[in-house]
Protein backbone atom coordinates (compact mmCIF):
# COMPACT_ATOMS: atom_id res chain seq x y z
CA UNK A 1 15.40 8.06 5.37
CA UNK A 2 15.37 4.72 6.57
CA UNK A 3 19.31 4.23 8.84
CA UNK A 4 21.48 2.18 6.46
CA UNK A 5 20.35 3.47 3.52
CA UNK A 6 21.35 6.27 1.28
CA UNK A 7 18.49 7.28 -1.49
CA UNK A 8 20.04 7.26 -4.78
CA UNK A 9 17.49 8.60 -7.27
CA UNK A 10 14.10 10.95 -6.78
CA UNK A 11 10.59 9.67 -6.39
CA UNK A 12 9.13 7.55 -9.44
CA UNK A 13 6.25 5.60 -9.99
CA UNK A 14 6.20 2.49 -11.20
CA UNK A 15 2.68 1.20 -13.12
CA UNK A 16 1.53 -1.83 -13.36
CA UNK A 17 -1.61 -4.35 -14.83
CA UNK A 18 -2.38 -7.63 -14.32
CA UNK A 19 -5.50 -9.52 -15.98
CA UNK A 20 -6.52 -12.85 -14.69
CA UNK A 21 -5.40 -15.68 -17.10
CA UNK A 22 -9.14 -17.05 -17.30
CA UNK A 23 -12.45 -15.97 -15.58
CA UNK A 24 -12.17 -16.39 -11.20
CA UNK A 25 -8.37 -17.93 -11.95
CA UNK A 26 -5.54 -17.16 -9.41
CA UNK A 27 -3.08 -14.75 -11.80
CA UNK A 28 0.19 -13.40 -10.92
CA UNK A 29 2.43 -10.80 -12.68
CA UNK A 30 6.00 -9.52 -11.75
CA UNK A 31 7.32 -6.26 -12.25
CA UNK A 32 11.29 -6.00 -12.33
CA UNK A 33 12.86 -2.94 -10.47
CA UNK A 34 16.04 -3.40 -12.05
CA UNK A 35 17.63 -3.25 -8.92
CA UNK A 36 21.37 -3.49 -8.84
CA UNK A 37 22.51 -6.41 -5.98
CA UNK A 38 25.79 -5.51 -6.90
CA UNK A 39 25.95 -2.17 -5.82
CA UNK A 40 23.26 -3.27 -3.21
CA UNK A 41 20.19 -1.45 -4.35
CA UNK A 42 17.15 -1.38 -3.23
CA UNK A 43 13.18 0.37 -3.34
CA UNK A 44 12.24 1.86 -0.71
CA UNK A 45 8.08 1.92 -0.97
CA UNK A 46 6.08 5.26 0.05
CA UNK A 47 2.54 4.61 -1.29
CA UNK A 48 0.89 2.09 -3.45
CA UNK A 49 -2.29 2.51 -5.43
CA UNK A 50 -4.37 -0.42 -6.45
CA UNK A 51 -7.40 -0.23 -8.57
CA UNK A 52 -9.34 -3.55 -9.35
CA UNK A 53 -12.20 -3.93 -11.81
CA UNK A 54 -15.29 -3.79 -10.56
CA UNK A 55 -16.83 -7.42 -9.95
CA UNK A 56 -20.32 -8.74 -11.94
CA UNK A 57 -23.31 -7.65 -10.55
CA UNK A 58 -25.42 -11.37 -10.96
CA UNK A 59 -29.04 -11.24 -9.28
CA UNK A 60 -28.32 -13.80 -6.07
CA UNK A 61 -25.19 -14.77 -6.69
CA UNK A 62 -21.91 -12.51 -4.49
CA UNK A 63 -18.93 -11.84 -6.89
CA UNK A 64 -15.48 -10.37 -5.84
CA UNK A 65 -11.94 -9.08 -6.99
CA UNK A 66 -9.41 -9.65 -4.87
CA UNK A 67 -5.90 -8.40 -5.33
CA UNK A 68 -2.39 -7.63 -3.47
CA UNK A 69 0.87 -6.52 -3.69
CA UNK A 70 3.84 -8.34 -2.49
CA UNK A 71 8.21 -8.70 -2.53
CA UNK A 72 8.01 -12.52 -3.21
CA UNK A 73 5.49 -14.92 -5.22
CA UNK A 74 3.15 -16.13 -3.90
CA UNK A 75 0.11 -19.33 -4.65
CA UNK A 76 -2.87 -17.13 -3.77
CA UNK A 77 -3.86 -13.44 -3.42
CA UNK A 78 -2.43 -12.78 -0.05
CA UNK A 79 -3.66 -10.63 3.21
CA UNK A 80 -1.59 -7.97 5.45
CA UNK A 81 -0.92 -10.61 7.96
CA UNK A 82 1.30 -12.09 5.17
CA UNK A 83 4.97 -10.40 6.13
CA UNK A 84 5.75 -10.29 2.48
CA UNK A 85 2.28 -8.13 1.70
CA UNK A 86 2.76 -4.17 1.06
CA UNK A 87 -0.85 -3.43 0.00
CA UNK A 88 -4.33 -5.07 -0.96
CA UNK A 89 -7.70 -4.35 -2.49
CA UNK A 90 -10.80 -6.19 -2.33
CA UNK A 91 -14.06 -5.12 -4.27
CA UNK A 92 -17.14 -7.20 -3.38
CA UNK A 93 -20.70 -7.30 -4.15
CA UNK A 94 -22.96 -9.61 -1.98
CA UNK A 95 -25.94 -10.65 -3.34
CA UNK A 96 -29.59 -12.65 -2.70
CA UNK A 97 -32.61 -12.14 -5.16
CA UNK A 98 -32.92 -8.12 -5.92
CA UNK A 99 -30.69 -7.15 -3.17
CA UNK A 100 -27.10 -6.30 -3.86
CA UNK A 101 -24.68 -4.25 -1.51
CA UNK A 102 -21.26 -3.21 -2.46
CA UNK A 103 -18.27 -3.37 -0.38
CA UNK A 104 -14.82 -2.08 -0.84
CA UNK A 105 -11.69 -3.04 1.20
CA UNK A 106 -7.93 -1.29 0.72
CA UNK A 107 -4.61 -0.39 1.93
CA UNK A 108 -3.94 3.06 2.43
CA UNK A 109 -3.15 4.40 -0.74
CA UNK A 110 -0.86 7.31 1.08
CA UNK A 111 0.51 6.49 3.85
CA UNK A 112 0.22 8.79 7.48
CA UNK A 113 3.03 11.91 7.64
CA UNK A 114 4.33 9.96 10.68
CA UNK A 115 5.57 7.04 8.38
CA UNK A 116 8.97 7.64 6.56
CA UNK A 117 8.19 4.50 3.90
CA UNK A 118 5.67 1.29 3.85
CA UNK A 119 8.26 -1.52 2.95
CA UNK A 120 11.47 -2.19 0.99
CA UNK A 121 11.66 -4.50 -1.77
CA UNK A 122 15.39 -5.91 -1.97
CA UNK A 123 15.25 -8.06 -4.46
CA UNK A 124 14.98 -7.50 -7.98
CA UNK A 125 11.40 -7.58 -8.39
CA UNK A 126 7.47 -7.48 -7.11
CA UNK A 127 4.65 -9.37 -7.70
CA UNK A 128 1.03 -8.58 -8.05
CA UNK A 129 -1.91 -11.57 -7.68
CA UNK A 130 -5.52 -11.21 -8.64
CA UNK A 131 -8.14 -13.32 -8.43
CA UNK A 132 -12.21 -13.01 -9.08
CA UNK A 133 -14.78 -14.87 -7.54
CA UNK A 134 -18.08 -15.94 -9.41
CA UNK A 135 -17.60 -13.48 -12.24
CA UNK A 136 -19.32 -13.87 -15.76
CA UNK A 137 -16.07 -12.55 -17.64
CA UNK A 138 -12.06 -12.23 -16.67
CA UNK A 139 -11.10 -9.27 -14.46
CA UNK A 140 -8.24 -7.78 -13.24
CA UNK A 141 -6.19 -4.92 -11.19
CA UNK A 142 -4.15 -1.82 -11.87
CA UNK A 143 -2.36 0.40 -10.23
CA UNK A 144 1.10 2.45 -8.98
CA UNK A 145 4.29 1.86 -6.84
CA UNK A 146 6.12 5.24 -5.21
CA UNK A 147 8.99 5.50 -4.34
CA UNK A 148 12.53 5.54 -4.70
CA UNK A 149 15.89 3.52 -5.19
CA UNK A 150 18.41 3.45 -2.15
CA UNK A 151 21.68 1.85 -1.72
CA UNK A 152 22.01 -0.12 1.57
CA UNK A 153 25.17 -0.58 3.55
CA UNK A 154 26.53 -4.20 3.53
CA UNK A 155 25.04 -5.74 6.68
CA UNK A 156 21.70 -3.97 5.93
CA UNK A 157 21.52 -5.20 2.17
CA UNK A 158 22.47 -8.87 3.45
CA UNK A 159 19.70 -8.72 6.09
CA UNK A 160 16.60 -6.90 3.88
CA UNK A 161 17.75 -9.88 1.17
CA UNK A 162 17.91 -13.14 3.69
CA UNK A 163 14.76 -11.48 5.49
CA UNK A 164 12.53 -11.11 2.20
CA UNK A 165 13.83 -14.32 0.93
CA UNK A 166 13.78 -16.80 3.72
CA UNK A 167 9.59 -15.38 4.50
CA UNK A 168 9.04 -16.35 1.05
């Protein structure tokens, strides 16, 4: 358990599904916690499972999905360097004439014993961006959150808030 925080319910899973809004279109969804600020709650992250849909296999041409997780919106789908980033995924197929090679890129989907939790989301929500590249038809990603809800002392609360909010 994470110093300043006290967990306050078991483990749950949390599902989620976002579709792009048109074919190779930057989407975003958000999925509310329902997180109480007044009795300064938060989600404290242990795994996170994405699963994207596979991208078109088109003779020459590379196609991709590209997805990620994150405690803030965000304009595009976003990388691990981004502070604000708890997982991605990444399916890709390059292509030239008859030759096609798959390639798949993720987060760990359980994270090592030695880690107590990946991140902690202290504000009411997360959001989830996908975006294909040089597909036929729309695509999309699915997946789980684990984890649990935690109340956070005062001066821990304040900070996890001002730190997600201000990296925005």
């Amino acid at each position: 358990m994470p110093a300043g925080l006290k967990q306050s319910s078991s483990v749950v899973s949390i599902g989620f599904s976002v579709p792009e809004s048109a074919a190779n279109t930057f989407t975003e969804g958000s999925v509310d916690l329902n997180l109480s600020p007044l009795d300064r709650e938060v989600f404290v992250v242990l795994a996170v499972n994405i699963d994207n849909e596979s991208p078109d296999m088109i003779d020459g041409l590379s196609t991709a999905v590209n997805s990620s997780l994150t405690t803030t919106s965000q304009t595009a789908v976003a990388n691990l360097g981004n502070s604000n980033c708890i997982s991605i995924a990444n399916e890709r197929i390059r292509a030239d004439v008859g030759v096609a090679v798959s390639f798949t890129t993720q987060a760990l989907e359980t994270p090592p014993s030695t880690l107590e939790y990946i991140g902690i989301i202290a504000t009411n929500d997360f959001f989830v961006q996908v975006q294909g590249a040089n597909n036929l038809v729309l695509k999309g990603c699915s997946g789980k959150v684990y984890g649990y809800r935690a109340t956070a002392s005062a001066d821990i609360y304040a900070a996890l808030v001002q730190s997600e909010v201000l990296s925005a």
